[in-house]
PDB file of N, CA and C in Angstrom:
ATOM      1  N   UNK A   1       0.843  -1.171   0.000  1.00  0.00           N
ATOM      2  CA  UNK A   1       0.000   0.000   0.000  1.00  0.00           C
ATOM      3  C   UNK A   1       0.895   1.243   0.000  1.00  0.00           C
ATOM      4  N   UNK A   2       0.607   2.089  -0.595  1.00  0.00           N
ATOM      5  CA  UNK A   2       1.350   3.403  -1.031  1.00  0.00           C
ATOM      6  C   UNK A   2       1.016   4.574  -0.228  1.00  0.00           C
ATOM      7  N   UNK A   3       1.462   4.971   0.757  1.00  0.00           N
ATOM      8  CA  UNK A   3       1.385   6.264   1.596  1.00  0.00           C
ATOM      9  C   UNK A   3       0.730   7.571   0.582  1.00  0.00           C
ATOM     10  N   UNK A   4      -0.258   8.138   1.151  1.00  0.00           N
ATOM     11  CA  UNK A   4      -0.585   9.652   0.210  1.00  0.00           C
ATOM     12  C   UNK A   4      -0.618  10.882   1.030  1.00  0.00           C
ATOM     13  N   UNK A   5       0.368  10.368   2.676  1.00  0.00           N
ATOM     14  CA  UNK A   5       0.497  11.841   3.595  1.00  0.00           C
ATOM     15  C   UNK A   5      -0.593  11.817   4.297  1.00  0.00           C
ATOM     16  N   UNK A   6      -1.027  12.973   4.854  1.00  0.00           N
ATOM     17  CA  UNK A   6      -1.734  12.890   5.999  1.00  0.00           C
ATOM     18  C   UNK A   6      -2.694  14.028   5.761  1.00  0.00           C
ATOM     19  N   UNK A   7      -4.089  13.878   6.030  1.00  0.00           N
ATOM     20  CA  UNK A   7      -4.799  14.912   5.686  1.00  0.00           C
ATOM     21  C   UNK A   7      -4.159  16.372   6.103  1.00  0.00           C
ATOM     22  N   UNK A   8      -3.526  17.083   6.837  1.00  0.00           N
ATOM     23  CA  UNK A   8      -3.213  18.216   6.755  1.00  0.00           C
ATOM     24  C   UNK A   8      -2.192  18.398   5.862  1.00  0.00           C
ATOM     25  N   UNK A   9      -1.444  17.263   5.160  1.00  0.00           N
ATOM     26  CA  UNK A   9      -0.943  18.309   4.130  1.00  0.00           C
ATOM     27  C   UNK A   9      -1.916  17.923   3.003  1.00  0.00           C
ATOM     28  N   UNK A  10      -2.191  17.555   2.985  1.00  0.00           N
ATOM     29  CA  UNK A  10      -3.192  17.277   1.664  1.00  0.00           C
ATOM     30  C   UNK A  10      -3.918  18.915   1.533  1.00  0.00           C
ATOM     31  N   UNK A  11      -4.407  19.284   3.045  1.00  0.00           N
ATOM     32  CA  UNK A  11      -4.694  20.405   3.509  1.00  0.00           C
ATOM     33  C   UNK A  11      -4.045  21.567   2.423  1.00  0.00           C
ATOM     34  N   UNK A  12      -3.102  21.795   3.294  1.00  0.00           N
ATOM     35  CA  UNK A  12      -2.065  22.800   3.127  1.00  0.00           C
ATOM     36  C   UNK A  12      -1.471  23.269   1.494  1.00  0.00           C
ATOM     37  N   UNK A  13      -1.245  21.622   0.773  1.00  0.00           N
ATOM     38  CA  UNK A  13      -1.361  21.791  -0.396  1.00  0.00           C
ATOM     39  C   UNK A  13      -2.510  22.060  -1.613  1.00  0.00           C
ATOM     40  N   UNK A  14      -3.274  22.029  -1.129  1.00  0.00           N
ATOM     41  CA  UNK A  14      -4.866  22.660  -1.810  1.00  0.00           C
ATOM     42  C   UNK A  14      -4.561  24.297  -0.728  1.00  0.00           C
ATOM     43  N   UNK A  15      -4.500  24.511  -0.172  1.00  0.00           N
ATOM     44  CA  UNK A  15      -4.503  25.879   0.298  1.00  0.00           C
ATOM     45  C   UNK A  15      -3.617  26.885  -0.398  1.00  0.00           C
ATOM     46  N   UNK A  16      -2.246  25.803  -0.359  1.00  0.00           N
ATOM     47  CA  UNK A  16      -0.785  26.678  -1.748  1.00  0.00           C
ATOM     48  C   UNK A  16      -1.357  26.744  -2.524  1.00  0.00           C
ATOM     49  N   UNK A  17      -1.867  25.932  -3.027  1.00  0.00           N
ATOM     50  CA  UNK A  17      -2.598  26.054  -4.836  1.00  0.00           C
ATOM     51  C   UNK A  17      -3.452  26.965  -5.206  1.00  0.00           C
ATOM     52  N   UNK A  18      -4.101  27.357  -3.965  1.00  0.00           N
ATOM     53  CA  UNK A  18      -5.330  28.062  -4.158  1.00  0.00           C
ATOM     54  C   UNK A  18      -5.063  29.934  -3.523  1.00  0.00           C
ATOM     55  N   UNK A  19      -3.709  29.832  -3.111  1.00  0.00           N
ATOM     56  CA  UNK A  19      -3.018  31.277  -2.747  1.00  0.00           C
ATOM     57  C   UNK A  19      -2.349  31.620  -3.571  1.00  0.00           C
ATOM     58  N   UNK A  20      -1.760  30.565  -4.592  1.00  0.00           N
ATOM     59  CA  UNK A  20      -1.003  31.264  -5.761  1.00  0.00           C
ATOM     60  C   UNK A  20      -1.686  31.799  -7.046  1.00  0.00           C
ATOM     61  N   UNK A  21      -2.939  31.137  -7.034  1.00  0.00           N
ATOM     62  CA  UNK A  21      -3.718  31.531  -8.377  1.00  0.00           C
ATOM     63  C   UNK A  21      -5.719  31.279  -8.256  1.00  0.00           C
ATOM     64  N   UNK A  22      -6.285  31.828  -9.200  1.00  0.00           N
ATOM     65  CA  UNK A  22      -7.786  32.178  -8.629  1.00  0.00           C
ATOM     66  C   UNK A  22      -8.310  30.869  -8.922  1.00  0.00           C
ATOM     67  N   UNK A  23      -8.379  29.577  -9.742  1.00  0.00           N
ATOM     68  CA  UNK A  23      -8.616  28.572  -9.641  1.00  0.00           C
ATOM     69  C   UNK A  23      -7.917  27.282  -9.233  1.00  0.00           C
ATOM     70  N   UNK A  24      -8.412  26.572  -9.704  1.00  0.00           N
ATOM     71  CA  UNK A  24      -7.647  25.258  -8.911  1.00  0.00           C
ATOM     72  C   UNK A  24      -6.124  25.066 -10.463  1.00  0.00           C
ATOM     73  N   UNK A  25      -6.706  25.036 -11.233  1.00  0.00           N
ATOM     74  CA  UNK A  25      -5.616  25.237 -12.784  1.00  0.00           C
ATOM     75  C   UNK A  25      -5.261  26.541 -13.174  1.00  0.00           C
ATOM     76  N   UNK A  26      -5.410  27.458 -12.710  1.00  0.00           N
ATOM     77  CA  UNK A  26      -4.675  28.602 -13.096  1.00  0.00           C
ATOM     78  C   UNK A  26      -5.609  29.777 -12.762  1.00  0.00           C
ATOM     79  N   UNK A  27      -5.645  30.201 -13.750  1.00  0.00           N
ATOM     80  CA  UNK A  27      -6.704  32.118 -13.720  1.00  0.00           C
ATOM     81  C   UNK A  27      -7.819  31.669 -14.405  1.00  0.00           C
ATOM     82  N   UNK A  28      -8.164  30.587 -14.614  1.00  0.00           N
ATOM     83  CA  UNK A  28      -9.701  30.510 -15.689  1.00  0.00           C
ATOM     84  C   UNK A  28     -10.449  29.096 -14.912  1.00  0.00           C
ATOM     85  N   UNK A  29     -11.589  29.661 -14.814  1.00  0.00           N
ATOM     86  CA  UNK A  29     -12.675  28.607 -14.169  1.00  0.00           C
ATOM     87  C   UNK A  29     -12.583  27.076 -15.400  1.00  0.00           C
ATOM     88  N   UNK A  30     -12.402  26.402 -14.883  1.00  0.00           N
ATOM     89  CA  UNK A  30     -12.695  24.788 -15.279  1.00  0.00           C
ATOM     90  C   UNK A  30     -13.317  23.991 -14.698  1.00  0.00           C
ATOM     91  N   UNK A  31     -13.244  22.578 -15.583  1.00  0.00           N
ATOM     92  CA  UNK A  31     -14.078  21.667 -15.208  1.00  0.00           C
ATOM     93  C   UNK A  31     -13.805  21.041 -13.884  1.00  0.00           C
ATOM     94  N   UNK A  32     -12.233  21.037 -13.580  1.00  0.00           N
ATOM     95  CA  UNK A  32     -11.786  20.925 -12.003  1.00  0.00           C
ATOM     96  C   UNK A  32     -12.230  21.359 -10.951  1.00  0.00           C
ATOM     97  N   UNK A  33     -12.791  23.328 -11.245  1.00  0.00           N
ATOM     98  CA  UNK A  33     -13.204  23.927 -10.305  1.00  0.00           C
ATOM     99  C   UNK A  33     -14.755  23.439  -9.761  1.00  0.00           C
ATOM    100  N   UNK A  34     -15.336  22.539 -11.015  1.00  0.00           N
ATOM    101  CA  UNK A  34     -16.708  22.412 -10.754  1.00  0.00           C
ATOM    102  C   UNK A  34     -16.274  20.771  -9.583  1.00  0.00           C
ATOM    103  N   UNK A  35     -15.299  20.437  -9.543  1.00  0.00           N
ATOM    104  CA  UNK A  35     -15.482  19.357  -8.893  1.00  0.00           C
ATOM    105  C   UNK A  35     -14.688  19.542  -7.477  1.00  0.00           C
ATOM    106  N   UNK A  36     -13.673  20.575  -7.460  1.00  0.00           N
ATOM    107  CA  UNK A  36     -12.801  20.763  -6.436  1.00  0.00           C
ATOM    108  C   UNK A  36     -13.831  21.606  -5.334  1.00  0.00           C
ATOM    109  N   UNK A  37     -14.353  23.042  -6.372  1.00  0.00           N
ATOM    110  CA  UNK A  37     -15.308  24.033  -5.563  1.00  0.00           C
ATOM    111  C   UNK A  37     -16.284  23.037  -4.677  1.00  0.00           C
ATOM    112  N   UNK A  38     -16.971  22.083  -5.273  1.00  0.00           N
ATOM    113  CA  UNK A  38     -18.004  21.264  -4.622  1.00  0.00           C
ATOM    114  C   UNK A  38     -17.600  20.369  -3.264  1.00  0.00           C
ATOM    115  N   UNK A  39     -16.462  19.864  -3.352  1.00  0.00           N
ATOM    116  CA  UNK A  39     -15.933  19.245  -2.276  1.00  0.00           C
ATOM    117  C   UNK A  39     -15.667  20.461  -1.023  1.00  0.00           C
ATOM    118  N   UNK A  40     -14.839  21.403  -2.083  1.00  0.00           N
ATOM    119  CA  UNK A  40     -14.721  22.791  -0.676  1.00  0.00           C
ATOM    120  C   UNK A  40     -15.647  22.939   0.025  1.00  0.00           C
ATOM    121  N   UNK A  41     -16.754  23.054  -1.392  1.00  0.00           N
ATOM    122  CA  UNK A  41     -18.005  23.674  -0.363  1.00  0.00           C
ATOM    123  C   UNK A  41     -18.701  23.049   0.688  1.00  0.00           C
ATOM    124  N   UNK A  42     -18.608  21.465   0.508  1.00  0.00           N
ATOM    125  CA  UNK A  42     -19.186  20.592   0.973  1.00  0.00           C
ATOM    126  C   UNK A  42     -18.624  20.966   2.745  1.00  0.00           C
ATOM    127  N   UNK A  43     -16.863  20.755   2.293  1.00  0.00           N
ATOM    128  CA  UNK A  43     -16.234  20.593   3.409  1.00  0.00           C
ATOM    129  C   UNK A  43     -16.189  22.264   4.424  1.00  0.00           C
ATOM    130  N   UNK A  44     -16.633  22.933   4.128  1.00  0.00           N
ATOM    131  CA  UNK A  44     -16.873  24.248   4.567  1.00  0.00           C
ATOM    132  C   UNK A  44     -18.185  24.071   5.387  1.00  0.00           C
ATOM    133  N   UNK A  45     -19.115  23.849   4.818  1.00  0.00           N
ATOM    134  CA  UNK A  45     -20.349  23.837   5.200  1.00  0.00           C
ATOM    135  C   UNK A  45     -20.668  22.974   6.231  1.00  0.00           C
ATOM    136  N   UNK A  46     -19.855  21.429   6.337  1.00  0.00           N
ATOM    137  CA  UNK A  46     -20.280  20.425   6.815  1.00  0.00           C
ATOM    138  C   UNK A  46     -18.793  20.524   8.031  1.00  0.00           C
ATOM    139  N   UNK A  47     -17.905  21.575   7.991  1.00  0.00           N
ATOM    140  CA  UNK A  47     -16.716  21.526   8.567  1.00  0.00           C
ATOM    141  C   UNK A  47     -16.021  20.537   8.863  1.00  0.00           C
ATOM    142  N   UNK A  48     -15.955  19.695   7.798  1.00  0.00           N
ATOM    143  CA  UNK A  48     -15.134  18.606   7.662  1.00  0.00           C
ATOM    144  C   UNK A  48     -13.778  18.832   7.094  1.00  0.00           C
ATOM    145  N   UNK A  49     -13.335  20.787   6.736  1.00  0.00           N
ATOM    146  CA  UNK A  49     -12.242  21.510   5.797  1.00  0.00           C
ATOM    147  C   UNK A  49     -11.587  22.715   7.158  1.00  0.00           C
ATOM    148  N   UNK A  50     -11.335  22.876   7.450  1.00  0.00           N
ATOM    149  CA  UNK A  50     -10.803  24.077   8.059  1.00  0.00           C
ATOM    150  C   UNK A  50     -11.231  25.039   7.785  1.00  0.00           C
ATOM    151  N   UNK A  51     -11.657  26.351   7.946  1.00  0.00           N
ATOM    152  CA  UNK A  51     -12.095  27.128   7.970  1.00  0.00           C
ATOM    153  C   UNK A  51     -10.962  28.549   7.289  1.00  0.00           C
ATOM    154  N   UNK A  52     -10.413  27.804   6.733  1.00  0.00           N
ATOM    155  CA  UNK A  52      -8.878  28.715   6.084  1.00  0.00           C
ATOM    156  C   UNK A  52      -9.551  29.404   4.708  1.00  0.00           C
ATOM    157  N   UNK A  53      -8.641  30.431   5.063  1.00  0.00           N
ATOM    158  CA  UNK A  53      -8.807  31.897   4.121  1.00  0.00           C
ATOM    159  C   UNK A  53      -9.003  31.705   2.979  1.00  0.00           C
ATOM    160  N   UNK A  54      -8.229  30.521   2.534  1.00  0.00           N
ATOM    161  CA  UNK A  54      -7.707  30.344   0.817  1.00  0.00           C
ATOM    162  C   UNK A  54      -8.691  29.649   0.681  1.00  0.00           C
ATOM    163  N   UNK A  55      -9.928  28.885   1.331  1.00  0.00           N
ATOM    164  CA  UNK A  55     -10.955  28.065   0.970  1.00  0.00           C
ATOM    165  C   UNK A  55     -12.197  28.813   0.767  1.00  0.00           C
ATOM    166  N   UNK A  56     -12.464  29.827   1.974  1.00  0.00           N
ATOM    167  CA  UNK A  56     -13.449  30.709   1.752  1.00  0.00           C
ATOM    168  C   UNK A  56     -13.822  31.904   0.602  1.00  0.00           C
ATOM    169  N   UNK A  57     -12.318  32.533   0.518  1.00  0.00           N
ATOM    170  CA  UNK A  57     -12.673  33.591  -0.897  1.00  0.00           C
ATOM    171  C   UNK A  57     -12.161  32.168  -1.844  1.00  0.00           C
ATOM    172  N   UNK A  58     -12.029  31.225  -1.976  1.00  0.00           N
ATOM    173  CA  UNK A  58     -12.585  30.602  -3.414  1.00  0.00           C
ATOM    174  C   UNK A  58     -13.544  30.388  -3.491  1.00  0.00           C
ATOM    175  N   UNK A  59     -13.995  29.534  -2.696  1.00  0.00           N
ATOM    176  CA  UNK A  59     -15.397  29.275  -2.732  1.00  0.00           C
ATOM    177  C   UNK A  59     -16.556  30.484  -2.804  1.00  0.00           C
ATOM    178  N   UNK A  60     -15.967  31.278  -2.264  1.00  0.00           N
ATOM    179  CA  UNK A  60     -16.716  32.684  -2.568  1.00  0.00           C
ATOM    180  C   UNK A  60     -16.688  33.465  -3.960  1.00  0.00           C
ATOM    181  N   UNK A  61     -15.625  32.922  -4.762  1.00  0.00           N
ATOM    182  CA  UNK A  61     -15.244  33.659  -6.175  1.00  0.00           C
ATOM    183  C   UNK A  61     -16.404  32.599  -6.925  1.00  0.00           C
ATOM    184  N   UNK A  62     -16.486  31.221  -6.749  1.00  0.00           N
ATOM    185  CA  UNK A  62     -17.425  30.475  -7.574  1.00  0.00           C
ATOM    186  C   UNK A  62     -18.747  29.995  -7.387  1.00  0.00           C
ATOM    187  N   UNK A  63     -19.069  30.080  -5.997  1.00  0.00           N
ATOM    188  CA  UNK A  63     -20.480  29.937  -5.301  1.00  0.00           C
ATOM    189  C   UNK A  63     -21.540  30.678  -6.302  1.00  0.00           C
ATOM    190  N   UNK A  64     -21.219  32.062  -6.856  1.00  0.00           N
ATOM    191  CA  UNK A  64     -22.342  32.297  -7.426  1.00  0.00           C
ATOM    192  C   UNK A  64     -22.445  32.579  -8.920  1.00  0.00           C
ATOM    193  N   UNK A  65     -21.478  31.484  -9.429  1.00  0.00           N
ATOM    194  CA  UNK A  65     -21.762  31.225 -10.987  1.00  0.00           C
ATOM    195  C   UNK A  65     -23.010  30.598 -11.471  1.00  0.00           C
ATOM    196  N   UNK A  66     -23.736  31.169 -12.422  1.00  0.00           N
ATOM    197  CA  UNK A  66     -25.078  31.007 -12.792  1.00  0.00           C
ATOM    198  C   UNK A  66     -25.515  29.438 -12.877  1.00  0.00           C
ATOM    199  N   UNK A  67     -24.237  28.681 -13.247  1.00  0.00           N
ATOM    200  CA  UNK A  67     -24.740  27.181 -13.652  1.00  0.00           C
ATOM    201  C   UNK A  67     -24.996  26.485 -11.976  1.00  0.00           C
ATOM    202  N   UNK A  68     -24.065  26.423 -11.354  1.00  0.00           N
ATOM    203  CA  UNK A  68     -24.707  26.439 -10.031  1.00  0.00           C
ATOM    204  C   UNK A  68     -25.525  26.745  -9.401  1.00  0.00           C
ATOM    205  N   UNK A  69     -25.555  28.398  -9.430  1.00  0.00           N
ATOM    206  CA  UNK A  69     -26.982  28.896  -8.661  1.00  0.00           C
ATOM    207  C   UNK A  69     -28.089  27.769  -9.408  1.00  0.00           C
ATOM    208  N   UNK A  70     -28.254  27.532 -10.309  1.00  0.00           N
ATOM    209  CA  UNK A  70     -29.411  26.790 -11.119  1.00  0.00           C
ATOM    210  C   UNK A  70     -29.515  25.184 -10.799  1.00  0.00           C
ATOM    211  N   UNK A  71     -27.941  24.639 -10.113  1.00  0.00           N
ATOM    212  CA  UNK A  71     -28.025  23.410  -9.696  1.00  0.00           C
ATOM    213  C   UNK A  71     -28.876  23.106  -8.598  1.00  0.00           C
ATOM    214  N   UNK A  72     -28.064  24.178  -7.892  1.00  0.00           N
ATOM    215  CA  UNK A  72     -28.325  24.271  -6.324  1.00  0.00           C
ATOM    216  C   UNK A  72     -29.984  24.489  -6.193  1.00  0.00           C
ATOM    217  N   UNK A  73     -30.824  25.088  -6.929  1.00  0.00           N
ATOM    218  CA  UNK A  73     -31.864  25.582  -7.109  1.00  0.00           C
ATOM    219  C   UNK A  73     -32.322  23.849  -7.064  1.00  0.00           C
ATOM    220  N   UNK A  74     -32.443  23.223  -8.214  1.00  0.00           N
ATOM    221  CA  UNK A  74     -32.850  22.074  -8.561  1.00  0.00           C
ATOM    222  C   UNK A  74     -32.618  21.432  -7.118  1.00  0.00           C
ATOM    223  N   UNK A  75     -31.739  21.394  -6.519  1.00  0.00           N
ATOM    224  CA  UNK A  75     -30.893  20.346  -5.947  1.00  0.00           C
ATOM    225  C   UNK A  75     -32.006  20.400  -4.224  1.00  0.00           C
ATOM    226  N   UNK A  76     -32.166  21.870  -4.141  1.00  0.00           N
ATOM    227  CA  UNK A  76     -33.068  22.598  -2.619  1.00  0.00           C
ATOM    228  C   UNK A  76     -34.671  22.458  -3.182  1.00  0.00           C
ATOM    229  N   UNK A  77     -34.854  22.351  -4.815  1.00  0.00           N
ATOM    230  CA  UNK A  77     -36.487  22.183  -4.461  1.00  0.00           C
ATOM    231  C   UNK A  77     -37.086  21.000  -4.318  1.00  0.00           C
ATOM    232  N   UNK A  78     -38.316  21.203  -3.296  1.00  0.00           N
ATOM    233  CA  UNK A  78     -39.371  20.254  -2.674  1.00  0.00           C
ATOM    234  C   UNK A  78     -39.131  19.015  -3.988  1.00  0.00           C
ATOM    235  N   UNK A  79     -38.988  18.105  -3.407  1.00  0.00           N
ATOM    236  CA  UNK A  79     -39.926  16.911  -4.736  1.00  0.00           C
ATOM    237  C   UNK A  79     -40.852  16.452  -4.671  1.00  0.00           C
ATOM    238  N   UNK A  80     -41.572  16.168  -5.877  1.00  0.00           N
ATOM    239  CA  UNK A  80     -43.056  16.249  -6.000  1.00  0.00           C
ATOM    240  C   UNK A  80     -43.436  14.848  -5.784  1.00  0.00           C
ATOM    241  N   UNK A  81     -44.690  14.065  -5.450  1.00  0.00           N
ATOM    242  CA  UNK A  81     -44.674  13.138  -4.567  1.00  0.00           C
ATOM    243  C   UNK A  81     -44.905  12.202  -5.911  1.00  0.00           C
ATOM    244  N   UNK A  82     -45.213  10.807  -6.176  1.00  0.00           N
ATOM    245  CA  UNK A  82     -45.384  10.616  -7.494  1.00  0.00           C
ATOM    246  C   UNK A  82     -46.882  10.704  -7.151  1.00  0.00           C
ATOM    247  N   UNK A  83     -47.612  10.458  -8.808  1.00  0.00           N
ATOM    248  CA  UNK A  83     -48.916  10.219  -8.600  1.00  0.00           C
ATOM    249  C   UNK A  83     -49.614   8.996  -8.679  1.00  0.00           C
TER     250      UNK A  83
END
């Protein structure tokens, strides 16, 4: 079995990544951010992430991109019972 470190650096290195530049791949929103942002957010919300700087203004730069707001929408409304 192959060692992958210990959750705080796993930590720490998503925190570097995310202090040196505005997405997870560079300066332009990607398909990464739609999968990295979601885990952040998850782990923010559910405080299963630390509460660190470099997690909050990201998650704050992508929280309110339109394709989301529209997920999240779907995702929070009631479901309808069948008939």
């Amino acid at each position: 079995m192959v060692r992958y470190g210990s959750f705080e650096l796993v930590v720490d290195t998503l925190a570097q990544a995310l202090a040196r530049q505005s997405y997870i791949a560079g300066e332009s929103f990607t398909a990464a951010d739609v999968y990295v942002g979601s885990q952040i957010g998850y782990g923010l919300q559910f405080k299963t992430l630390p509460d660190r700087a470099e997690f909050v203004q990201y998650f704050d730069r992508i929280k309110n991109r339109p394709a989301r707001v529209r997920a999240t929408a779907m995702d929070d409304a009631p479901v309808k019972p069948a008939q």
